[in-house]
Protein backbone atom coordinates (compact mmCIF):
# COMPACT_ATOMS: atom_id res chain seq x y z
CA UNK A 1 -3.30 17.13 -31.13
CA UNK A 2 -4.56 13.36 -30.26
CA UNK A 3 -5.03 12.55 -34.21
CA UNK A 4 -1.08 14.15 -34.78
CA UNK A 5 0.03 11.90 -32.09
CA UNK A 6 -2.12 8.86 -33.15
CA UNK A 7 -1.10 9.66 -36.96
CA UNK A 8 2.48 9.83 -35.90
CA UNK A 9 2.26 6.87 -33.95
CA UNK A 10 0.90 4.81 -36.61
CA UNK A 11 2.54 6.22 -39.96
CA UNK A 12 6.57 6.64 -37.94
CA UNK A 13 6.89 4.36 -35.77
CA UNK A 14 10.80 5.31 -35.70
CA UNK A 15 9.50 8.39 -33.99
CA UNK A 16 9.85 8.67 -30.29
CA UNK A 17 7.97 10.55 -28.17
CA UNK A 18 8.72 12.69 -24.95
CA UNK A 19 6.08 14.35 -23.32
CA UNK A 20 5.91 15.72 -19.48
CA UNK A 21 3.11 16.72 -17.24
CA UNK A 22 -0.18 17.29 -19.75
CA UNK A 23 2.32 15.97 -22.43
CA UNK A 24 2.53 12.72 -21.18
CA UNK A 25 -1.32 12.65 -20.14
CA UNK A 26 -2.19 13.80 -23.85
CA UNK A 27 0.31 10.82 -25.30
CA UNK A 28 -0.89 8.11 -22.99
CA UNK A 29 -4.47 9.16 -23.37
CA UNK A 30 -4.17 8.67 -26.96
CA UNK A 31 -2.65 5.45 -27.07
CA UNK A 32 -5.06 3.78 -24.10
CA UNK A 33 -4.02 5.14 -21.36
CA UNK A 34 -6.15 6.84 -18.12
CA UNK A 35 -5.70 10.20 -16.67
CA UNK A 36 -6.96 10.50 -13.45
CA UNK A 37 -6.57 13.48 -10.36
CA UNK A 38 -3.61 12.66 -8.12
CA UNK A 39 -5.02 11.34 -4.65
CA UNK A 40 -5.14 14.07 -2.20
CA UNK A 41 -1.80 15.27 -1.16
CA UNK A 42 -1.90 18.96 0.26
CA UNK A 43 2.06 19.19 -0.68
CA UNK A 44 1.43 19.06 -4.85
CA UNK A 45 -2.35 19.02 -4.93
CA UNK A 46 -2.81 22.82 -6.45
CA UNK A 47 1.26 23.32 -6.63
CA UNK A 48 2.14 25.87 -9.78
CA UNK A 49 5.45 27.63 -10.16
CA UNK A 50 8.64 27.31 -12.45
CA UNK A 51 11.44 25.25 -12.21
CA UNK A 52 14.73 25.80 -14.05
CA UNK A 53 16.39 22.80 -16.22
CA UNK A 54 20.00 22.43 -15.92
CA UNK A 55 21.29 20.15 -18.64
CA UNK A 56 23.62 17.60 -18.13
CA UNK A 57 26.90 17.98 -20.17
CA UNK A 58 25.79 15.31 -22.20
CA UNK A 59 22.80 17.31 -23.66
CA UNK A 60 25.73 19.73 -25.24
CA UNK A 61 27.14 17.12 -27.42
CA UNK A 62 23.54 16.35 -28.98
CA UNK A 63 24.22 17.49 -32.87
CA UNK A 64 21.44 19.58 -32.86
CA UNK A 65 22.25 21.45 -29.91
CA UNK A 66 25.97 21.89 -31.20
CA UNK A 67 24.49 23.04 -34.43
CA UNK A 68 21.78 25.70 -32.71
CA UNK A 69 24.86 26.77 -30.56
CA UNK A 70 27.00 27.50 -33.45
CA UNK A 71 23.92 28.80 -35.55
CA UNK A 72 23.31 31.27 -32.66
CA UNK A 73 26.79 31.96 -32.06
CA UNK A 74 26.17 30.43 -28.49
CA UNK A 75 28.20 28.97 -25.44
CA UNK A 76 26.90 27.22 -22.66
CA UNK A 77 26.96 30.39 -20.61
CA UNK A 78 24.94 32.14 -23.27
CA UNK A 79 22.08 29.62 -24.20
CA UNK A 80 18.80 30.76 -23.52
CA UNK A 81 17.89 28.91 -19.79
CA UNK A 82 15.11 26.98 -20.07
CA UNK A 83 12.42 27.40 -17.47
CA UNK A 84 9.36 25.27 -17.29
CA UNK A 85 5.80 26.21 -16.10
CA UNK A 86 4.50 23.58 -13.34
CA UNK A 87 1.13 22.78 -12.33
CA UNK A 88 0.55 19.17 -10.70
CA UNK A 89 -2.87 17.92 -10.07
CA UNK A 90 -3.95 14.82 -12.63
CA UNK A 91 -1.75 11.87 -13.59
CA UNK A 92 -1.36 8.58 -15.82
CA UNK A 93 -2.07 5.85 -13.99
């Protein structure tokens, strides 16, 4: 994954990235960044669950969203929710 990120990095710079949680540890780690553990905090020290995403209305009028949608024959009633897995524990500093 690090030499896809580096490679990408390097050969596209027009690329962006996004990346949260180990995302963001993998991207900065590759480009010379630190992951450490989180100082102790018994409120998100070993915290795990799911949290639902709830996009703005703004995300609807992304192209490729509109052009899933009407793939998919979609509404924003009907699009798949999107629920992310969360563990907390290391982070970039």
């Amino acid at each position: 994954m690090k030499e896809f990120i580096k490679n990408v990095y390097v050969n596209h710079p027009h690329i962006k990235f996004i990346g949260g949680c180990f995302g963001e540890q993998v991207i900065a780690e590759t480009l010379g960044g630190k992951v450490e553990k989180m100082p102790h905090n018994p409120a998100i020290e070993k915290c795990l669950g799911r949290e639902l995403i709830r996009p703005t209305d703004d995300f609807y009028e992304q192209d490729f969203v509109k052009k899933y949608m009407a793939d998919n024959k979609l509404t924003k009633e009907t699009l798949p929710k999107i629920v992310l897995q969360e563990s907390h524990g290391d982070h970039v500093v």
